[in-house]
N, C-alpha and C. Protein backbone atom coordinates (compact mmCIF):
# COMPACT_ATOMS: atom_id res chain seq x y z
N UNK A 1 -12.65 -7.59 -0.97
CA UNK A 1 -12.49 -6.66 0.12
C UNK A 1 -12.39 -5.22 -0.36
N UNK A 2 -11.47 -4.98 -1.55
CA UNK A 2 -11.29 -3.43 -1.93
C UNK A 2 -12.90 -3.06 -2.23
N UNK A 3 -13.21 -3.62 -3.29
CA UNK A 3 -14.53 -3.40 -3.41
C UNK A 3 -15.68 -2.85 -2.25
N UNK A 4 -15.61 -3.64 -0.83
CA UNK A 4 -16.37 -3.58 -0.17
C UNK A 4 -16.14 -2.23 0.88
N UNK A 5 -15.24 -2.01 1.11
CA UNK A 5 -14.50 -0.79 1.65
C UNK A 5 -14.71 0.75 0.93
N UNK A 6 -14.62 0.19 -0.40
CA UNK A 6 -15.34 1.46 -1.51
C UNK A 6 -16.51 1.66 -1.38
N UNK A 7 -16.91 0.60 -1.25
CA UNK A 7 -18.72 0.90 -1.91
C UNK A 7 -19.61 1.00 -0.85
N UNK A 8 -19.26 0.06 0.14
CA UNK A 8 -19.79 -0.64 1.14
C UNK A 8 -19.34 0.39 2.65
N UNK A 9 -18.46 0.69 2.58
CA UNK A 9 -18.19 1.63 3.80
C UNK A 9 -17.93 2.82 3.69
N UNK A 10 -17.93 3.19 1.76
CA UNK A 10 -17.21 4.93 1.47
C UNK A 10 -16.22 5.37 1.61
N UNK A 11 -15.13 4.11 1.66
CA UNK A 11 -13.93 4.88 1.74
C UNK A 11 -13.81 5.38 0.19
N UNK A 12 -13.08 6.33 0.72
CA UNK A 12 -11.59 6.64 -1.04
C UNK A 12 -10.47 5.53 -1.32
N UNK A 13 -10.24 5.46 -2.12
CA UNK A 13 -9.82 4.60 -2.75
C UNK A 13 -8.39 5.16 -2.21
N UNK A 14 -7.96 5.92 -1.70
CA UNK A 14 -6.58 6.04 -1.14
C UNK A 14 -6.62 5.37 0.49
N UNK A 15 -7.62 5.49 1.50
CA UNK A 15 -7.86 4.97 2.55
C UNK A 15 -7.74 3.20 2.10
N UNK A 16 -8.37 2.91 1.11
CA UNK A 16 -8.91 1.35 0.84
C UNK A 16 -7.59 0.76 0.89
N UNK A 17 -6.48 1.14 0.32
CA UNK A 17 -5.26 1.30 -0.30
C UNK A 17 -4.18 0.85 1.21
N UNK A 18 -4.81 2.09 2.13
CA UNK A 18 -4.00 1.76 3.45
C UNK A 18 -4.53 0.91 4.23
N UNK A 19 -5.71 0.64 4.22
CA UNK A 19 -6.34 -0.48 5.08
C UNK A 19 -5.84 -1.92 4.67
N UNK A 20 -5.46 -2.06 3.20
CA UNK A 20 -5.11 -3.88 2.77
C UNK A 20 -3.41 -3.32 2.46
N UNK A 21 -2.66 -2.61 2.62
CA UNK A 21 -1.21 -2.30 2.29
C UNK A 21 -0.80 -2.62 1.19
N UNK A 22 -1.94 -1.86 -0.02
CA UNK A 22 -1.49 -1.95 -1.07
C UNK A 22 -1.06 -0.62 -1.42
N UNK A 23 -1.19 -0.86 -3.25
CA UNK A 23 -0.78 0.81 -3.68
C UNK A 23 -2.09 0.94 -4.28
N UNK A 24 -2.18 2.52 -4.35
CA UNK A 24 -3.74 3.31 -4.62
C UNK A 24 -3.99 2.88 -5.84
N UNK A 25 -3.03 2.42 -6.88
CA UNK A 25 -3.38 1.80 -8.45
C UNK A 25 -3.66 0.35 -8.02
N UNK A 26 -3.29 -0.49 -7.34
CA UNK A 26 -3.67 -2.13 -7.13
C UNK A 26 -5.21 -2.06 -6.83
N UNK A 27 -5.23 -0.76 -5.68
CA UNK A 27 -6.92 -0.79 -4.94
C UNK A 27 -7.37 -0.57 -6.10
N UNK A 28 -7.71 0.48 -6.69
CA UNK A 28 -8.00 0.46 -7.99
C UNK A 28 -8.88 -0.47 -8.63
N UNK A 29 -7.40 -1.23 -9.16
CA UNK A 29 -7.39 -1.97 -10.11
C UNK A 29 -8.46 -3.04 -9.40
N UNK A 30 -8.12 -3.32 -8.19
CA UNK A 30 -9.11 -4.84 -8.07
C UNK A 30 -10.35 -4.35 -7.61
N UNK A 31 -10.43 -3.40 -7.12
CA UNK A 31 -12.35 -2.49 -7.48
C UNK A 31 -12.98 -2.44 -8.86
N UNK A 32 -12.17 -2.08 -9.73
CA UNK A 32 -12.71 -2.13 -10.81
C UNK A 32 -13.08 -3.45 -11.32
N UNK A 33 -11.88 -4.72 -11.08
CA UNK A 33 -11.91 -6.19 -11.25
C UNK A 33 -13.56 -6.84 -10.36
N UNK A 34 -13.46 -6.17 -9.55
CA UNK A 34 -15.09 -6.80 -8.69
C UNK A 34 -15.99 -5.99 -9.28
N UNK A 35 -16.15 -5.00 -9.75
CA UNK A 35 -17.04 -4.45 -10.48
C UNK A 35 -17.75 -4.99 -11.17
N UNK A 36 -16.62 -5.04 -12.40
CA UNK A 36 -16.41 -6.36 -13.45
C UNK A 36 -17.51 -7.51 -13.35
N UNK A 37 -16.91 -7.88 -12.47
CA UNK A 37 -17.08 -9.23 -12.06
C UNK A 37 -18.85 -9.24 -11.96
N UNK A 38 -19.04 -8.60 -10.75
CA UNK A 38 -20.52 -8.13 -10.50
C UNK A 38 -21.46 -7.81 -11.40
N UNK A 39 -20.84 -6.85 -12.21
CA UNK A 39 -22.00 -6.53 -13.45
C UNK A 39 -21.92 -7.74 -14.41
N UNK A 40 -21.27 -8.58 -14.76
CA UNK A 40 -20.70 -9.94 -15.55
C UNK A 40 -21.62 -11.19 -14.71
N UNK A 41 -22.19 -11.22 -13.60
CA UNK A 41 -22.81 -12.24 -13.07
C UNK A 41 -24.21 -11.38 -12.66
N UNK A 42 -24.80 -10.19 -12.73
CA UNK A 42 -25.99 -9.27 -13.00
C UNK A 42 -26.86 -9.90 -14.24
N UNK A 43 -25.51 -9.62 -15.19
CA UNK A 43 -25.88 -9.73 -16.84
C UNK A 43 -26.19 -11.32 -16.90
N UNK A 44 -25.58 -11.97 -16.30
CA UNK A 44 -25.92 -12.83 -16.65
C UNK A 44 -27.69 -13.61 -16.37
N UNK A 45 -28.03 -12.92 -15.63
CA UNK A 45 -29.26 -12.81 -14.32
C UNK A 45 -30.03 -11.75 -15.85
N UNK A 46 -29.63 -11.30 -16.58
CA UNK A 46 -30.49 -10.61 -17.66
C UNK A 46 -30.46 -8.86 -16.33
N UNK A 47 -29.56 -8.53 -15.98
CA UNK A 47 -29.53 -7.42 -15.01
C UNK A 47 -28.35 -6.30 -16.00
N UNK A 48 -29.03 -5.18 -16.12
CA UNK A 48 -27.84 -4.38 -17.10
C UNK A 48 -27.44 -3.08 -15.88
N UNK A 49 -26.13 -2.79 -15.82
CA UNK A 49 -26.22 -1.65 -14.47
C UNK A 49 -25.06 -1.20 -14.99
N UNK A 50 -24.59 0.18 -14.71
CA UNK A 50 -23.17 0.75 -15.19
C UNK A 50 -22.95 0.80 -13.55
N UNK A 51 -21.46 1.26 -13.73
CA UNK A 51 -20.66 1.16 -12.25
C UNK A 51 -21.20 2.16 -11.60
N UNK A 52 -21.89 3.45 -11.56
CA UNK A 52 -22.61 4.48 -11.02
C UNK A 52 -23.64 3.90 -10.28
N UNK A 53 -24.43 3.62 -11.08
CA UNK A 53 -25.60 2.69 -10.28
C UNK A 53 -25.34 1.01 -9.73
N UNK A 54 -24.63 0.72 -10.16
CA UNK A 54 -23.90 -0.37 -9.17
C UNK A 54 -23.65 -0.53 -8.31
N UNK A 55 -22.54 0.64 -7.86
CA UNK A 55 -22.35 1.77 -6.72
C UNK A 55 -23.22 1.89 -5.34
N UNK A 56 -24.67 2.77 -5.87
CA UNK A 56 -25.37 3.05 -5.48
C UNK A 56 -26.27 2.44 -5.22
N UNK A 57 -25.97 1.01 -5.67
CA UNK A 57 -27.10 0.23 -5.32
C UNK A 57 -26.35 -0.93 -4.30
N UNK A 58 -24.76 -0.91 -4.13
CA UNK A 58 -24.28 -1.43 -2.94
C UNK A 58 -24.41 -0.75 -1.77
N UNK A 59 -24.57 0.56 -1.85
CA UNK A 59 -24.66 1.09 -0.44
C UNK A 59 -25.86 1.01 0.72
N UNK A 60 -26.72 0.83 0.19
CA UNK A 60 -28.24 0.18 0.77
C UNK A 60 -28.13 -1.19 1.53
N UNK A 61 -27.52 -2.35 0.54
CA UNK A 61 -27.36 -3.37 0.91
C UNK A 61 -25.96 -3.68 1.92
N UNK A 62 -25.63 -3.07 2.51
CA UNK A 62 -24.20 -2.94 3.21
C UNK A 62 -25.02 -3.09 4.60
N UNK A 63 -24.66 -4.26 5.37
CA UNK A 63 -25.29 -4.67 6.57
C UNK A 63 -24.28 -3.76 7.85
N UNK A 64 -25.22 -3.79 9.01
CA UNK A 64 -24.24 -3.34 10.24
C UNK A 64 -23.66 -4.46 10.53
N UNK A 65 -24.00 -5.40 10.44
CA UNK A 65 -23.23 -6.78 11.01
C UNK A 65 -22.25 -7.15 10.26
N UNK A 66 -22.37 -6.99 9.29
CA UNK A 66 -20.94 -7.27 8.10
C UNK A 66 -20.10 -5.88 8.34
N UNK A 67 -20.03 -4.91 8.64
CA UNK A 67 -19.33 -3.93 8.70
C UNK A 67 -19.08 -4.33 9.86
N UNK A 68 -19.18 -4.37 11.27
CA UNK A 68 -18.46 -4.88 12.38
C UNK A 68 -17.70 -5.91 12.26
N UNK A 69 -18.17 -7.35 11.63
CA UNK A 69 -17.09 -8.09 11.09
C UNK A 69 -15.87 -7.66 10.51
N UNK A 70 -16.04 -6.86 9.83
CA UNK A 70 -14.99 -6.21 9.05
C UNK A 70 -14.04 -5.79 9.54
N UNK A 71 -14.57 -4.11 10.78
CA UNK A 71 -13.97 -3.45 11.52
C UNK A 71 -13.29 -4.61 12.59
N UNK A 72 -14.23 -5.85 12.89
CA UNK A 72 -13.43 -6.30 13.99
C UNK A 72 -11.90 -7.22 13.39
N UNK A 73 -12.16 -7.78 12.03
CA UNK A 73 -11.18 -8.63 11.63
C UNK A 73 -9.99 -7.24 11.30
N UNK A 74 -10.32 -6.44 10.98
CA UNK A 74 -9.06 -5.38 10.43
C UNK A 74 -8.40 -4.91 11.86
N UNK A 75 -9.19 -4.89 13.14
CA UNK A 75 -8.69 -4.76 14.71
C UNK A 75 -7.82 -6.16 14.55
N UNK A 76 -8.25 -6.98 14.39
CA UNK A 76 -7.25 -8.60 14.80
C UNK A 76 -5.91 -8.22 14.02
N UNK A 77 -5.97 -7.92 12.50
CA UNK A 77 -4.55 -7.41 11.89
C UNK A 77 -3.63 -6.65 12.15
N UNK A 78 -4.75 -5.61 12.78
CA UNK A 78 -3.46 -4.47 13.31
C UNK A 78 -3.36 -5.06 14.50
N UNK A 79 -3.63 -5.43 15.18
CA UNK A 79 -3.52 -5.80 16.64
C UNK A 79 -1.95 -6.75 16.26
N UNK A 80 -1.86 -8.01 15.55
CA UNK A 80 -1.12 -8.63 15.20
C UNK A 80 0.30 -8.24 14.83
N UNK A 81 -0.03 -7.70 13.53
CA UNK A 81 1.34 -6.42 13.27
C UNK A 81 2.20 -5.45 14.27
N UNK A 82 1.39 -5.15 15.46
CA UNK A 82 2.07 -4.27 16.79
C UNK A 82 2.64 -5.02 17.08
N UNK A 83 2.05 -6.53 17.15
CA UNK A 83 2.67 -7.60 18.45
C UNK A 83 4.14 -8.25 17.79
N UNK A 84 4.69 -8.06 16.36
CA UNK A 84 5.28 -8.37 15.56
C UNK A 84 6.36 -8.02 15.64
């Protein structure tokens, strides 16, 4: 999710942070961990990419339909939390 919020919708990594109620070093940290991860299963595909172009090559592939999913499941959370 941090990942996808970064790359995928442009947040800052301080927004990403308030959207899952973490701290701005956790978001961070597990963006960088999917990064990781991503270029580690690329490579393995014989695919070489630094996190710049990694980046830039998630933002293309970022669907409208997966971003409404998104926006609508993060509406169900907060919606939940008020009712709390």
């Amino acid at each position: 999710m941090p990942l996808w919020f970064r790359h995928g919708e442009g947040l800052p990594v301080r927004e990403v942070a308030e959207v899952l109620s973490i701290s701005e070093g956790e978001a961070a940290r597990q963006i960088q961990r999917g990064m990781k991860e991503i270029r580690k299963r690329l490579a393995g595909l014989g695919i070489v990419m630094d996190d710049r172009l990694l980046a830039a090559a998630m933002v293309p592939a970022a669907s409208q339909t997966a971003t409404m999913r998104i926006r609508m499941s993060i509406s169900r959370l907060t919606d939940r939390e008020h009712e709390s």
